[in-house]
C-alpha atoms as a PDB file:
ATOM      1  CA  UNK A   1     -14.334  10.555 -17.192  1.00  0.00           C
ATOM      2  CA  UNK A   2     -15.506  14.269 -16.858  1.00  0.00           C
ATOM      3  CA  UNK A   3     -16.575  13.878 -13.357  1.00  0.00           C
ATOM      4  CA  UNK A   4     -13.916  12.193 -12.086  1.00  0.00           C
ATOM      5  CA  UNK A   5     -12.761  15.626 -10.912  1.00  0.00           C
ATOM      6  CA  UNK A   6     -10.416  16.118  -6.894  1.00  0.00           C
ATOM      7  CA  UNK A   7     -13.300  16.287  -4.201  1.00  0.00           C
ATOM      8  CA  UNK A   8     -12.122  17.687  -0.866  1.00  0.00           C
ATOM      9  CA  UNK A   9     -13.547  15.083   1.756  1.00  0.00           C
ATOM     10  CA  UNK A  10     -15.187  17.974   3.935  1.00  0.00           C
ATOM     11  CA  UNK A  11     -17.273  18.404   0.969  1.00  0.00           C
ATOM     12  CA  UNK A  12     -18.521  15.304   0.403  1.00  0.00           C
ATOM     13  CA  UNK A  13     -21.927  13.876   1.661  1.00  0.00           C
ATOM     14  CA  UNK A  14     -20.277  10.577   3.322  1.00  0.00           C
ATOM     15  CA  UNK A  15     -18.141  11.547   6.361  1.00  0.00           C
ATOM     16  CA  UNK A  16     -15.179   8.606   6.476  1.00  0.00           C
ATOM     17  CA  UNK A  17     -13.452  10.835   8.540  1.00  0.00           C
ATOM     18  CA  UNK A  18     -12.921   9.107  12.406  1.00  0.00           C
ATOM     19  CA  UNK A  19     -13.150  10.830  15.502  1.00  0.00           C
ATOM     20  CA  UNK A  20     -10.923  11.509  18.229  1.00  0.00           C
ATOM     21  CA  UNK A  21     -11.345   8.342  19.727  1.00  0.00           C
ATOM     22  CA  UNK A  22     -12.033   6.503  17.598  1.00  0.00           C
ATOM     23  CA  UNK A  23      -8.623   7.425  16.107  1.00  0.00           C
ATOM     24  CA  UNK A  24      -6.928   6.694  19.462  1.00  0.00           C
ATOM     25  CA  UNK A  25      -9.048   3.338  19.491  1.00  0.00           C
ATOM     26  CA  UNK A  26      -7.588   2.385  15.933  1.00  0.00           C
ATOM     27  CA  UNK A  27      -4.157   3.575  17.361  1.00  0.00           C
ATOM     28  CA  UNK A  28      -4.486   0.886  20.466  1.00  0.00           C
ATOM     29  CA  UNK A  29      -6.256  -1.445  18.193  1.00  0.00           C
ATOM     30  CA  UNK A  30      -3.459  -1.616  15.884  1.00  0.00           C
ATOM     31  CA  UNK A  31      -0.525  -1.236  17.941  1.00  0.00           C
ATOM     32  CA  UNK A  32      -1.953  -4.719  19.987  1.00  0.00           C
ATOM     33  CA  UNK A  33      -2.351  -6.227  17.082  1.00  0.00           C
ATOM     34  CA  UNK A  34       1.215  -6.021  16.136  1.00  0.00           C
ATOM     35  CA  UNK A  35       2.382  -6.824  19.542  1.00  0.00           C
ATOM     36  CA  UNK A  36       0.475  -9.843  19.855  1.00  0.00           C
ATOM     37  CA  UNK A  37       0.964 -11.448  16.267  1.00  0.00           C
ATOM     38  CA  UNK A  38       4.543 -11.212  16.711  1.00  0.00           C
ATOM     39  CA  UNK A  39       4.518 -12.642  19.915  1.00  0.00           C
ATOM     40  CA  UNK A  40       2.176 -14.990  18.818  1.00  0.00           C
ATOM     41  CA  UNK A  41       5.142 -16.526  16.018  1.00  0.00           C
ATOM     42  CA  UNK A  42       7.409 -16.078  18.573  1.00  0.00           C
ATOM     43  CA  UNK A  43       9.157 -14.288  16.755  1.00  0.00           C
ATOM     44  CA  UNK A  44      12.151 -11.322  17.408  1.00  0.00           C
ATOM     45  CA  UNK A  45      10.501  -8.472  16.249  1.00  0.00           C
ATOM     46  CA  UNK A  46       9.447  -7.142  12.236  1.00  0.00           C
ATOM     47  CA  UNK A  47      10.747  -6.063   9.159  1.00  0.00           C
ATOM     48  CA  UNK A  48       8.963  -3.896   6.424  1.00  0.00           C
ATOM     49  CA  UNK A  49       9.767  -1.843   3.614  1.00  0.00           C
ATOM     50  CA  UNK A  50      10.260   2.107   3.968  1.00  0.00           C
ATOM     51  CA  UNK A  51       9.244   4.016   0.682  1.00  0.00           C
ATOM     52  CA  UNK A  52       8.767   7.361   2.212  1.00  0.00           C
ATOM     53  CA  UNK A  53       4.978   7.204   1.921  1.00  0.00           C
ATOM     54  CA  UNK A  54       2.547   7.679   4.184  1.00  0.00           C
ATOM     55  CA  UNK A  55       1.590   4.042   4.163  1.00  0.00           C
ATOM     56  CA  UNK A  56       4.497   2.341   4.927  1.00  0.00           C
ATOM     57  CA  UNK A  57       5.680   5.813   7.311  1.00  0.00           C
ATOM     58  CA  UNK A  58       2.276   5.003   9.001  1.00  0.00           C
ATOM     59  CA  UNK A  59       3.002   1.519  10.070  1.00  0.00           C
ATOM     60  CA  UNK A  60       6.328   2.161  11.210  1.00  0.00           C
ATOM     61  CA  UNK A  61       4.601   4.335  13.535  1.00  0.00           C
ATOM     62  CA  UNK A  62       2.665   2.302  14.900  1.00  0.00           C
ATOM     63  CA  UNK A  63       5.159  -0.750  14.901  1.00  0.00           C
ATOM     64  CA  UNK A  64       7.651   1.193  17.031  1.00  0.00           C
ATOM     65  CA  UNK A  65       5.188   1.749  19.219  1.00  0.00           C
ATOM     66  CA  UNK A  66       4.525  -1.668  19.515  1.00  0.00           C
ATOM     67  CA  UNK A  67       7.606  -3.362  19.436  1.00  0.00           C
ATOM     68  CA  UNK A  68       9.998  -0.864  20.357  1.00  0.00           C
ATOM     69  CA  UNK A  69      12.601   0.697  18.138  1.00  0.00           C
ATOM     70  CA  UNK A  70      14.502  -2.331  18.300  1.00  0.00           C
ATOM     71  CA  UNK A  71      11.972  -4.671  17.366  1.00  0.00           C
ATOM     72  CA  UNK A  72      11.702  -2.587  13.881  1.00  0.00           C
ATOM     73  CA  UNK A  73      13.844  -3.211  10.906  1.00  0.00           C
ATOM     74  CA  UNK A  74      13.522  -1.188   8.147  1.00  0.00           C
ATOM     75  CA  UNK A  75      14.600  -1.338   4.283  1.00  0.00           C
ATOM     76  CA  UNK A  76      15.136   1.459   2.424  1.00  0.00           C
ATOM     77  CA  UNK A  77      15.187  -0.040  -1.260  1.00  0.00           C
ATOM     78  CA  UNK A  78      15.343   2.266  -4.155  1.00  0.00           C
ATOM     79  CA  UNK A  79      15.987   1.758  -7.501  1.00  0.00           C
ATOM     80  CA  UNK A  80      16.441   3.737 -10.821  1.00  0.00           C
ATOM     81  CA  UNK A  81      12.898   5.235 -10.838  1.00  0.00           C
ATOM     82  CA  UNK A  82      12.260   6.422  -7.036  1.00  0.00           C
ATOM     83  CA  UNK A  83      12.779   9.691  -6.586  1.00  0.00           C
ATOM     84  CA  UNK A  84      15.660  10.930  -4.253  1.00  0.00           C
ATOM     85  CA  UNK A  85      12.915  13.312  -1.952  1.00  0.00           C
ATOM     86  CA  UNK A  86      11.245   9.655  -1.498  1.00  0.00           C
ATOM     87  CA  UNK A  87      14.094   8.165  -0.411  1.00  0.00           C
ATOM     88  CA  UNK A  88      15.489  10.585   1.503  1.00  0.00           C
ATOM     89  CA  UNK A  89      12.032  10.173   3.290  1.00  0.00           C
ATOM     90  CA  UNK A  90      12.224   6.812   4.266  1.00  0.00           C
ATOM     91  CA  UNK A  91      15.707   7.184   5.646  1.00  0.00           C
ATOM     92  CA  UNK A  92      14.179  10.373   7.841  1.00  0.00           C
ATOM     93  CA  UNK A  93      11.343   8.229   9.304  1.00  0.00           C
ATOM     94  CA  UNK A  94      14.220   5.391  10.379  1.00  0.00           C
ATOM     95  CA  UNK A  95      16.256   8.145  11.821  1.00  0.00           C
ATOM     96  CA  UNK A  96      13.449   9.529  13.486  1.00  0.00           C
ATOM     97  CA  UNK A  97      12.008   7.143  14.904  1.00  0.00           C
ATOM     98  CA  UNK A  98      15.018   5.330  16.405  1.00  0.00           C
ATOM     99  CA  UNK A  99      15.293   2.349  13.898  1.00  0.00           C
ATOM    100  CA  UNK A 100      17.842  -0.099  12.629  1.00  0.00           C
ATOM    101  CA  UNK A 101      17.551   0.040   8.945  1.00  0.00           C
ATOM    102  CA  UNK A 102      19.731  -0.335   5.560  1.00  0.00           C
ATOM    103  CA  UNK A 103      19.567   0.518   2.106  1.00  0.00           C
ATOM    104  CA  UNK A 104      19.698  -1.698  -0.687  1.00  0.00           C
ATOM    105  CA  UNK A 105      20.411  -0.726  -4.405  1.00  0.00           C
ATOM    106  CA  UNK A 106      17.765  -3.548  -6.144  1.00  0.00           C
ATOM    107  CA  UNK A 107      18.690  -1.892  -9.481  1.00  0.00           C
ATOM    108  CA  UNK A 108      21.607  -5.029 -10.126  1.00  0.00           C
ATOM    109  CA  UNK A 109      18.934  -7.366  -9.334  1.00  0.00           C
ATOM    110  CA  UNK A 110      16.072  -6.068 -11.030  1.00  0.00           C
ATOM    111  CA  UNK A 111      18.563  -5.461 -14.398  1.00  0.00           C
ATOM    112  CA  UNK A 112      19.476  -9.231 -14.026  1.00  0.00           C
ATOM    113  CA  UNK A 113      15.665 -10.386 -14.742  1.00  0.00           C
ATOM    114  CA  UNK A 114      15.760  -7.621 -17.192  1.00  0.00           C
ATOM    115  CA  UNK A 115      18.753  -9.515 -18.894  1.00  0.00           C
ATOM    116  CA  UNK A 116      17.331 -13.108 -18.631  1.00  0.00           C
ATOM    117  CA  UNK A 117      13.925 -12.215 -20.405  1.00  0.00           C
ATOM    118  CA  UNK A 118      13.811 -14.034 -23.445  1.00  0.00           C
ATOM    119  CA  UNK A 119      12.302 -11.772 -25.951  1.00  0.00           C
ATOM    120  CA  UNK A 120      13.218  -8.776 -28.010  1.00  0.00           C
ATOM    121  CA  UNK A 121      15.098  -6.911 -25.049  1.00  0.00           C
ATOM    122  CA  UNK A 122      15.098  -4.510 -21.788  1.00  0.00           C
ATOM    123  CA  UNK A 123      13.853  -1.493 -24.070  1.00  0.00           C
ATOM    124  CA  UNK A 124      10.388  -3.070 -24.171  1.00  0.00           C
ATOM    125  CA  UNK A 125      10.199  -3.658 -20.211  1.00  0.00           C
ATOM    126  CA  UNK A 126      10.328   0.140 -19.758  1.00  0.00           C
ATOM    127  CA  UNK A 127       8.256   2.094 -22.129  1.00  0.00           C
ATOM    128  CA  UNK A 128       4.942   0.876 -22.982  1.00  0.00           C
ATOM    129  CA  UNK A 129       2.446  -1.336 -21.095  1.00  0.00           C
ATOM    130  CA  UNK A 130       2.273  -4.415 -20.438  1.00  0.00           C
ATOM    131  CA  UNK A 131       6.154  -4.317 -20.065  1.00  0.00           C
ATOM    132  CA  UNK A 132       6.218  -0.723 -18.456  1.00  0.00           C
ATOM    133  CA  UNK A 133       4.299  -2.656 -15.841  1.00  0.00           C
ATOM    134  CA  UNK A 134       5.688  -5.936 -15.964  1.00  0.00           C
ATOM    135  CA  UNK A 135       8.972  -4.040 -15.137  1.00  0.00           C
ATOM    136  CA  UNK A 136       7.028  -2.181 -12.540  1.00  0.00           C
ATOM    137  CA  UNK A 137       6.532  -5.319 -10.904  1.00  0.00           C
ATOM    138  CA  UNK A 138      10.092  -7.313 -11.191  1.00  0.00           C
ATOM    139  CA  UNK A 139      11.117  -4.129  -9.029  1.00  0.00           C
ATOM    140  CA  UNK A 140       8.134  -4.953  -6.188  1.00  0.00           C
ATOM    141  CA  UNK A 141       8.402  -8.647  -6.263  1.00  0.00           C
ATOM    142  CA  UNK A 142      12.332  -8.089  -5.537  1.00  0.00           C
ATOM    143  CA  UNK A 143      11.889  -6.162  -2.687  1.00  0.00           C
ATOM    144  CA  UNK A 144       9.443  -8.750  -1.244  1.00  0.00           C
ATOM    145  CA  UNK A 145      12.276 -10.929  -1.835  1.00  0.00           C
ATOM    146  CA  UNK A 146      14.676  -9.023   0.259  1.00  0.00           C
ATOM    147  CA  UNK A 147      11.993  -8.178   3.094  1.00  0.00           C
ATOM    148  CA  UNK A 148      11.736 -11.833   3.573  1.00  0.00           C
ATOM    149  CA  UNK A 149      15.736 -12.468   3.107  1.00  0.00           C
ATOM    150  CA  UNK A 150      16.038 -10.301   6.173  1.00  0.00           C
ATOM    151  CA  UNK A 151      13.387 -11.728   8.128  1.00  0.00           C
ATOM    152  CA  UNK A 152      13.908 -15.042   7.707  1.00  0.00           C
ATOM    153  CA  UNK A 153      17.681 -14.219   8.783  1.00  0.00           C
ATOM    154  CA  UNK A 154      16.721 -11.978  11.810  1.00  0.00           C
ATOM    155  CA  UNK A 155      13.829 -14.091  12.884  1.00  0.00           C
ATOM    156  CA  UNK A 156      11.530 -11.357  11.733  1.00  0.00           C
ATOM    157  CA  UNK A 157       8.089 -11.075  10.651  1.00  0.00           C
ATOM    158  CA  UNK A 158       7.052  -8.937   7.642  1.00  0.00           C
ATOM    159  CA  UNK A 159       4.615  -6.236   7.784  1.00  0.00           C
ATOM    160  CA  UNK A 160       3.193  -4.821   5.179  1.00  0.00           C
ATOM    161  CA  UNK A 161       1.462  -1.519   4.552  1.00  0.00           C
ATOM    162  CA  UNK A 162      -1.051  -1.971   2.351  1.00  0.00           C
ATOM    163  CA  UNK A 163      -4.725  -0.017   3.522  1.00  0.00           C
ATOM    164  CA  UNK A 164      -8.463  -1.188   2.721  1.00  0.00           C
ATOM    165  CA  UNK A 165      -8.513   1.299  -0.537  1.00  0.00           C
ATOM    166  CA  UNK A 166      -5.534  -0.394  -2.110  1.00  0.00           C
ATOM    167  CA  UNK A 167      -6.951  -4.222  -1.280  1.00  0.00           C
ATOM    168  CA  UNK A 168     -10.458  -3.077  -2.558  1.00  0.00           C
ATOM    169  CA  UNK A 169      -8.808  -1.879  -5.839  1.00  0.00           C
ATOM    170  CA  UNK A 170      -6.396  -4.688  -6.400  1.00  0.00           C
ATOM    171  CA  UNK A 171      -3.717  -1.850  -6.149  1.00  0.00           C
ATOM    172  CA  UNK A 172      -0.891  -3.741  -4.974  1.00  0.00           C
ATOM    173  CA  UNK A 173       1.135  -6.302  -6.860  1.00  0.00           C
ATOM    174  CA  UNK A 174       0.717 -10.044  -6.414  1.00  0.00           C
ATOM    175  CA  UNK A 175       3.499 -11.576  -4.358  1.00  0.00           C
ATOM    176  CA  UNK A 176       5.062  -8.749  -4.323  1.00  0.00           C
ATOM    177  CA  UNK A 177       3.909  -5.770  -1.605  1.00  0.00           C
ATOM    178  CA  UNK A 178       1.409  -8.118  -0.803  1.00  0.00           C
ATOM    179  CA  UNK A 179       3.665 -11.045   0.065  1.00  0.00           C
ATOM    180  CA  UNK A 180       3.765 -10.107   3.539  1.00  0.00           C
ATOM    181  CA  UNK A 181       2.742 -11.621   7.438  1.00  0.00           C
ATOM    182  CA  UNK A 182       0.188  -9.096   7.904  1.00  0.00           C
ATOM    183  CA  UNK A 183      -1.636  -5.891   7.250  1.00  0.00           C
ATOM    184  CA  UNK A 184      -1.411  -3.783  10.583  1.00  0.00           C
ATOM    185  CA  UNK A 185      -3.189  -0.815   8.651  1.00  0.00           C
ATOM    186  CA  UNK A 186      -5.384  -3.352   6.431  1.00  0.00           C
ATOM    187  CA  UNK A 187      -9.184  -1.944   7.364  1.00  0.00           C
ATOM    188  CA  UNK A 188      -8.065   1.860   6.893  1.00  0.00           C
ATOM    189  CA  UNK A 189      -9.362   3.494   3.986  1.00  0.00           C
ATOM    190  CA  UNK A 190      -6.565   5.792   2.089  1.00  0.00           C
ATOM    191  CA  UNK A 191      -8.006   9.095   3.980  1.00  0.00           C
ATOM    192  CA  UNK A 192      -8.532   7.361   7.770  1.00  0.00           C
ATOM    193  CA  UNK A 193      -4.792   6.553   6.859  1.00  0.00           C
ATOM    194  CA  UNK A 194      -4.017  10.193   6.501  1.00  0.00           C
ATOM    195  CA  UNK A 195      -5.663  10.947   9.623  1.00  0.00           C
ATOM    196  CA  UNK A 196      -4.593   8.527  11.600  1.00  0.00           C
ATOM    197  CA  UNK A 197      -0.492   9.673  10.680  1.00  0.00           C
ATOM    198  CA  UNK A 198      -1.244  12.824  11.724  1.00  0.00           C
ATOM    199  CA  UNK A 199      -2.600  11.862  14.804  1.00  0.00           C
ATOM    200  CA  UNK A 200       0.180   9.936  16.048  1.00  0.00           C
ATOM    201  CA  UNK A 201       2.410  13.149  14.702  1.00  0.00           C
ATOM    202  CA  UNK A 202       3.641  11.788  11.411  1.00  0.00           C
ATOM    203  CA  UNK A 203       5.197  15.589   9.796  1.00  0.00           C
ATOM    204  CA  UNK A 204       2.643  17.030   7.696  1.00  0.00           C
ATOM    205  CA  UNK A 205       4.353  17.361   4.386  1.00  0.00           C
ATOM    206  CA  UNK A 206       4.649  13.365   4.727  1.00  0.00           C
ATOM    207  CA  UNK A 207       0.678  13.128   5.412  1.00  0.00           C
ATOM    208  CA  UNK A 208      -0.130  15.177   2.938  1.00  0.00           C
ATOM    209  CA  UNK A 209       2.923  13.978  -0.100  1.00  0.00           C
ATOM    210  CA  UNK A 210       0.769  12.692  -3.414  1.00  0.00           C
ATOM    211  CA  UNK A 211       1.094   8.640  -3.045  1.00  0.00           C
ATOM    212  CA  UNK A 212       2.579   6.360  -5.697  1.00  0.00           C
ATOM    213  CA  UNK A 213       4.142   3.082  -6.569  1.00  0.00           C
ATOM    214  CA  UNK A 214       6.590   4.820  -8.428  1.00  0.00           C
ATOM    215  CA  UNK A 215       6.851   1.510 -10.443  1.00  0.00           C
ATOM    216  CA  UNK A 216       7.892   3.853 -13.103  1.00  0.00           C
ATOM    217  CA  UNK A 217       9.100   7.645 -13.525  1.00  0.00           C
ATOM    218  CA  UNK A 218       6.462  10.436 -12.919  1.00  0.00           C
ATOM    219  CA  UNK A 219       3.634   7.458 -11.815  1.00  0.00           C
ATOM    220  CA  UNK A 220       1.098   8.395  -9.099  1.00  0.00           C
ATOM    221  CA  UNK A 221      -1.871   6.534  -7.753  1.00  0.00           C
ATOM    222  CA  UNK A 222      -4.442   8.881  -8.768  1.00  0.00           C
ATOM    223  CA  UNK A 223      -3.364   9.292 -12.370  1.00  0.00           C
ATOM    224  CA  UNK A 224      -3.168   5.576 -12.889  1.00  0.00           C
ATOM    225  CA  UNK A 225      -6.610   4.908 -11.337  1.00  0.00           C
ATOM    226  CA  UNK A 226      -8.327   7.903 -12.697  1.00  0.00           C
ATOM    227  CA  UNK A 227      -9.755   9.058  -9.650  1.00  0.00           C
ATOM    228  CA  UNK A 228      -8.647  10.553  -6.130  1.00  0.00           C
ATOM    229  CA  UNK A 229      -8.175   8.753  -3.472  1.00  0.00           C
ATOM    230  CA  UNK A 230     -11.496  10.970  -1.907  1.00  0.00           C
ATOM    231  CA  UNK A 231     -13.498   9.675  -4.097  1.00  0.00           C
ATOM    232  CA  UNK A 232     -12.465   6.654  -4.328  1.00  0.00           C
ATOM    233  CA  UNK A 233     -12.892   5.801  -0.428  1.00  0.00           C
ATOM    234  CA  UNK A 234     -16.561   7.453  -1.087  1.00  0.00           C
ATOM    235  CA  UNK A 235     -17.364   5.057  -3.755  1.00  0.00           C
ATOM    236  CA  UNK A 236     -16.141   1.838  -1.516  1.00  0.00           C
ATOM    237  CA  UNK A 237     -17.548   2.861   1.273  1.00  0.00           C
ATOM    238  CA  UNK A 238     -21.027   3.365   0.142  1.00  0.00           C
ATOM    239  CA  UNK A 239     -21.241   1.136  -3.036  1.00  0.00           C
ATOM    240  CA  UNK A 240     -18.788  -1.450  -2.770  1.00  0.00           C
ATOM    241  CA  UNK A 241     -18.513  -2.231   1.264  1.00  0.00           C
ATOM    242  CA  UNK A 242     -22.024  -0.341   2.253  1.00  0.00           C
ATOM    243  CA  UNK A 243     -26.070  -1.024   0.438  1.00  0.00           C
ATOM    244  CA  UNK A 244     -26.197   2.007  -2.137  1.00  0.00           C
ATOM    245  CA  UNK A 245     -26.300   0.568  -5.283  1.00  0.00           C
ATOM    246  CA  UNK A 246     -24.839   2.276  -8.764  1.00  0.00           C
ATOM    247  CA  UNK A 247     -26.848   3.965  -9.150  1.00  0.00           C
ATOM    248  CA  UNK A 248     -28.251   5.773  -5.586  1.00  0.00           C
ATOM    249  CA  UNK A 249     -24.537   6.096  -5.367  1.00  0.00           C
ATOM    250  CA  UNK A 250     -24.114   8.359  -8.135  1.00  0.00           C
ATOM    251  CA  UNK A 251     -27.286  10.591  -7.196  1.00  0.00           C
ATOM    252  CA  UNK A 252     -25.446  10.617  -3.280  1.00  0.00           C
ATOM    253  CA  UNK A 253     -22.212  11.444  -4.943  1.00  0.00           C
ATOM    254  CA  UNK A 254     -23.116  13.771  -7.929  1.00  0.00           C
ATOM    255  CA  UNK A 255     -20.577  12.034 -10.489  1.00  0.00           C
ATOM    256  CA  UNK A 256     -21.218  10.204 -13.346  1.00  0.00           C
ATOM    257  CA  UNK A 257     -21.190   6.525 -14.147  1.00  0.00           C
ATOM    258  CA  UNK A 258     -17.899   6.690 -15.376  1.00  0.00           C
ATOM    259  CA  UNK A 259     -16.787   6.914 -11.775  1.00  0.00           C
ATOM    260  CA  UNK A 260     -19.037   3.819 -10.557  1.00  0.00           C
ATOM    261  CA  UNK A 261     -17.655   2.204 -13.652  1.00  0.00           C
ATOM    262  CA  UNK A 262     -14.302   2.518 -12.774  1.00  0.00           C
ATOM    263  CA  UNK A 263     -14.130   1.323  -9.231  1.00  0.00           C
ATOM    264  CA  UNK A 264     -16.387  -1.489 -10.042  1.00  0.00           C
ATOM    265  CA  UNK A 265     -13.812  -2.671 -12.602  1.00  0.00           C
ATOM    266  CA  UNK A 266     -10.957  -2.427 -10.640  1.00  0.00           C
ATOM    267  CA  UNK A 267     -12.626  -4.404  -7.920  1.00  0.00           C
ATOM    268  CA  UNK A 268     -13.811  -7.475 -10.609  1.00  0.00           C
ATOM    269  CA  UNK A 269     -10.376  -7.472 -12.028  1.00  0.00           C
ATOM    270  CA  UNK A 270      -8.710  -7.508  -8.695  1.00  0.00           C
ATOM    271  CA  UNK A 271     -10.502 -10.046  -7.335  1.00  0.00           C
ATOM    272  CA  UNK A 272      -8.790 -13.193  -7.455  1.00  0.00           C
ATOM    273  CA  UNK A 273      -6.217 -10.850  -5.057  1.00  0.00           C
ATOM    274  CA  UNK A 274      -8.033 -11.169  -2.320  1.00  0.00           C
ATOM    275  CA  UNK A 275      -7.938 -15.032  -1.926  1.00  0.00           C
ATOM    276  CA  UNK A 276      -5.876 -17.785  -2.196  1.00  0.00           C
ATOM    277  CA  UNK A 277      -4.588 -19.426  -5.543  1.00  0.00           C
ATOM    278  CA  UNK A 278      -7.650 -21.823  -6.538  1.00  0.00           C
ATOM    279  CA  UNK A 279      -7.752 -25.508  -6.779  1.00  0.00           C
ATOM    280  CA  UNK A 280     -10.290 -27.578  -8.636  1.00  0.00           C
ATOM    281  CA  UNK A 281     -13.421 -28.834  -6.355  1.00  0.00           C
ATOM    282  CA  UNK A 282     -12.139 -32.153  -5.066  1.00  0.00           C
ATOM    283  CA  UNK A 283     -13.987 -35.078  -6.797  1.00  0.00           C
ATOM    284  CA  UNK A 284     -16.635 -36.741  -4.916  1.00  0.00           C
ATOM    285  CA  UNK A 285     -17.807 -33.283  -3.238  1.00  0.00           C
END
């Protein structure tokens, strides 16, 4: 994948970038959207997950604004592969922005799946794929279990922080950061996401921090997907949301195939993501 090389978005021949207002019309957009859907399930106010990424940072943001400081409950919910800076992150944006929140080991719960699993042992779950990744995901799926534990208690709803690149891409883990209420920041692409934290004053070094999972040590986004998040919201916007095909997108771009190759794959193999669990036709349809 020789051209799947960094592209700085300034330099690129689609502009995703939003305007001034249209950035403060996402901001009001978003902000009433949270406002009314928790009003709407009567409920007492939201819970999400705090990583220390600009996602989840992002949507604090915005729910505080919202809701209120106390209407926001965050989790802070490391385990033995985030990195300290990332936590310590998370536990900043709760501190600055006013908000309840609490931090959970998961490690005991994630090592007591790790112990039930009936085959040759925990060594296998962390070094090589598929276990690296079915590992990955224990440690996801348990923190959806605890966002809901505390909303369910509090009267809460859960918000979750996934963005338009990450749903196009399947780049989220089934019933796991995806087992949420809603998706305040759910039509952003990864860069309007970036801009839109800096315009409500998110601190640079957050906007700017390289994103991952960390479902493992040392994992980021990019590496995994083989492509930057740039040119990734490129290749969605004009191939897979706009009417350039493969090939008119490559010529617009200036990459190779490889990189239309890519991003159409992980949109086929993510698609049964994006809807709910199937059920045969019914008979007599």
């Amino acid at each position: 994948m020789s051209e799947l090389r960094s592209y700085a978005i300034e330099d690129l021949p689609v502009d995703l970038r939003l305007s001034e207002g249209e950035l403060d019309a996402h901001r009001d957009h978003i902000t009433t959207f949270i406002a009314d859907i928790v009003d709407d399930a009567g409920a007492n106010g939201a819970v999400l997950g705090l990583s220390g990424g600009i996602d989840s940072t992002l949507t604090a943001y915005l729910a505080v604004e919202a809701l209120g400081a106390a209407g926001v409950r965050g989790l802070v919910l490391p385990s033995d592969v985030n990195t300290d800076e990332n936590m310590s992150d998370a536990e900043r944006v709760a501190e600055t922005l006013g908000i309840e929140y609490d931090v959970v080991d998961i490690n005991p719960i994630v090592e007591a799946f790790f112990e039930a699993y009936p085959e040759e042992g925990v060594d296998r779950l962390v070094e090589t794929d598929p276990y690296r990744t079915a590992a990955g995901n224990v440690r996801v799926r348990t923190r959806g279990v605890l966002n809901y534990f505390v909303a369910n208690a509090e009267g809460r709803l859960v918000l979750g922080t996934g963005n338009r690149s990450e749903t196009l891409t399947g780049y989220y883990t089934k019933y796991g950061d995806q087992a949420v209420d809603c998706n305040p920041i759910g039509n952003l692409y990864k860069l309007q996401v970036r801009q839109l934290a800096a315009h409500v004053g998110v601190p640079d070094d957050l906007v700017e921090k390289p994103p991952s999972a960390e479902m493992w040590v040392g994992q980021t986004d990019e590496e995994e997907m083989g492509l930057t998040y740039d040119l990734l919201d490129a290749i969605l916007a004009l191939h897979v949301d706009g009417p350039l095909s493969a090939t008119a997108t490559m010529r617009t771009l200036g990459v190779d195939e490889a990189a239309i190759d890519r991003v159409e794959e992980l949109y086929a193999q993510s698609e049964h993501k994006r809807h709910m669990p199937p059920a045969p036709t019914p008979l007599g349809l």
